[in-house]
Protein backbone atom coordinates (compact mmCIF):
# COMPACT_ATOMS: atom_id res chain seq x y z
CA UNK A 1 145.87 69.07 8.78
CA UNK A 2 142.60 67.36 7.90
CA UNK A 3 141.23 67.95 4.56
CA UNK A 4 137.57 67.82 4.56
CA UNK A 5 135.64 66.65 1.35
CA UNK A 6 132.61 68.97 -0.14
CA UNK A 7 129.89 67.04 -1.35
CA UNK A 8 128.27 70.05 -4.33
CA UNK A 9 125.06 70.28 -3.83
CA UNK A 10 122.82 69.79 -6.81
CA UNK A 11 119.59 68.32 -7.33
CA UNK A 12 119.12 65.04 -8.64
CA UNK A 13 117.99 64.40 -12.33
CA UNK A 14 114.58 63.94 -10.89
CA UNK A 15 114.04 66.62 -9.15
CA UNK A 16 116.01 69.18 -12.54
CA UNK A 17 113.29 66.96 -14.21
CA UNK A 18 110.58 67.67 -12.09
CA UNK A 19 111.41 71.78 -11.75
CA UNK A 20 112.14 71.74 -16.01
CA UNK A 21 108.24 70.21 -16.70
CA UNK A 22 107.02 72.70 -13.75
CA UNK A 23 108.78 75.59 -15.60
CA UNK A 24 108.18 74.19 -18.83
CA UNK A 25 104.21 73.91 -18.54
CA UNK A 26 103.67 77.03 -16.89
CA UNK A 27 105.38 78.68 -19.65
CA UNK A 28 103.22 77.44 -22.58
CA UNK A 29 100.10 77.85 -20.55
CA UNK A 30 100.83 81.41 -19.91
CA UNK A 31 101.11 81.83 -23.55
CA UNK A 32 98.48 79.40 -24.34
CA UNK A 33 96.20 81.80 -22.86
CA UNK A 34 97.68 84.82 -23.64
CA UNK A 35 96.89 84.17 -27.30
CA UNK A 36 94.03 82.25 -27.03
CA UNK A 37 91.62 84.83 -25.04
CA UNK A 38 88.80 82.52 -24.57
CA UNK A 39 87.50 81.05 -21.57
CA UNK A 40 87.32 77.76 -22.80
CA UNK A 41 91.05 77.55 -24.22
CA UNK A 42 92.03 79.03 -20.63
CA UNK A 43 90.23 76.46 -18.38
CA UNK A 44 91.44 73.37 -20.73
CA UNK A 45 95.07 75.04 -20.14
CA UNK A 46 94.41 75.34 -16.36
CA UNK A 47 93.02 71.30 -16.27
CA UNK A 48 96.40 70.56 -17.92
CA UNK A 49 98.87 72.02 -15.77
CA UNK A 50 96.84 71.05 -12.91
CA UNK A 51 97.02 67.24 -14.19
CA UNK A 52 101.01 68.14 -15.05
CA UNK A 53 101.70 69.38 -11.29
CA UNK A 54 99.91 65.87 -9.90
CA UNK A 55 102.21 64.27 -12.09
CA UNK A 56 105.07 66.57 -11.05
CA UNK A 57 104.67 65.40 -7.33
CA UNK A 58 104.72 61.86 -7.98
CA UNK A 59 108.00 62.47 -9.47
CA UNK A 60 108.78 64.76 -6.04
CA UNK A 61 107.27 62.03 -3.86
CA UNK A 62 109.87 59.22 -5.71
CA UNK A 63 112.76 61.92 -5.73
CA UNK A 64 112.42 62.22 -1.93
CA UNK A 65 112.83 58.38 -0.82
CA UNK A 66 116.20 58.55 -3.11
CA UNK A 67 117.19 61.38 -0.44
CA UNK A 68 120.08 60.79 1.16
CA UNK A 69 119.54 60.55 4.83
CA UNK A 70 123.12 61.89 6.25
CA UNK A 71 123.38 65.07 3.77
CA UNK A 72 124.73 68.23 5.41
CA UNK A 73 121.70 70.42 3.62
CA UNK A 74 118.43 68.59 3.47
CA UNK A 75 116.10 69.44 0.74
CA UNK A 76 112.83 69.95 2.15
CA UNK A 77 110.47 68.00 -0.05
CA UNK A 78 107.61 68.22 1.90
CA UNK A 79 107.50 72.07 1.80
CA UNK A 80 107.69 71.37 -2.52
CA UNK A 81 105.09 69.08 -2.01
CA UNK A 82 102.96 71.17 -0.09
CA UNK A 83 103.71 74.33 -2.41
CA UNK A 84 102.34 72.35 -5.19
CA UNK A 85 99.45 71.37 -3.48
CA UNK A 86 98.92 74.89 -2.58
CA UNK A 87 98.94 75.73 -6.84
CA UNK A 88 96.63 72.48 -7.71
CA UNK A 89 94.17 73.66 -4.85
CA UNK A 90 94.26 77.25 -6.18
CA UNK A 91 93.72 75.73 -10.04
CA UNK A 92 90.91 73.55 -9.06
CA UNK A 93 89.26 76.18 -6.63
CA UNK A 94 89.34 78.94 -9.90
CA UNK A 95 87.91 76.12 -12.16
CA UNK A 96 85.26 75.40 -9.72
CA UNK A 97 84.54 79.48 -8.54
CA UNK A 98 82.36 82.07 -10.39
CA UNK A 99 84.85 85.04 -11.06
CA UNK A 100 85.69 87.08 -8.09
CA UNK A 101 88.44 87.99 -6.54
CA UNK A 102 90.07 86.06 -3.95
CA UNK A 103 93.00 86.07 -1.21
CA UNK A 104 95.97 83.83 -2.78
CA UNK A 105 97.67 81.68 -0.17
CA UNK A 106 102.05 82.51 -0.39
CA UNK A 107 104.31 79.50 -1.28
CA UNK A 108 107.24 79.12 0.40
CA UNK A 109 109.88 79.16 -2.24
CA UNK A 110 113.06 77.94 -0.31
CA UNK A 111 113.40 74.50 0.55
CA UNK A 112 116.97 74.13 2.22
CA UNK A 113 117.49 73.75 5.26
């Protein structure tokens, strides 16, 4: 009988890191400007977090050439990467826009495979 070994899966500090400041700044910008109710406070909130996600996928970009190559799941970092491209873009097009409403492009959300 051959016993097989199970590798858990769980992300690497880096990426826990990476998710935890995503999670983390979203949180206190949603409150930011739920309390703040000015324009101004809201687009310095949005800059932020948009500077925080660019930061966010360097840490991505490093987390992924520490990927194993042989793992049994592969995380699919450049789906992450492009989801948080897809939230900068929509940050720096809402900065940028006159108010109006526009169609919001869907992120992909699971990145096993």
């Amino acid at each position: 009988m051959e016993h097989k070994t199970t590798v858990p899966l769980t992300p690497s500090p880096r990426i826990r890191k990476a998710w935890m400041l995503a999670l983390l700044i979203s949180a206190s910008a949603i409150a930011g400007v739920a309390h703040a109710g000015d324009e101004e406070s809201e687009r310095a909130n949005l800059a932020r977090i948009e500077n925080e996600l660019a930061q966010v996928q360097q840490m991505v970009a490093a987390a992924s050439k520490d990927a194993p190559a042989n793992a049994r799941v592969n995380f699919r970092y450049e789906w992450l990467m492009n989801d948080l491209d897809i939230m900068r873009r929509g940050i720096s097009q809402h900065l940028a826009a006159p108010r109006q409403a526009r169609a919001v492009e869907p992120l992909r959300g699971d990145y096993r495979q």
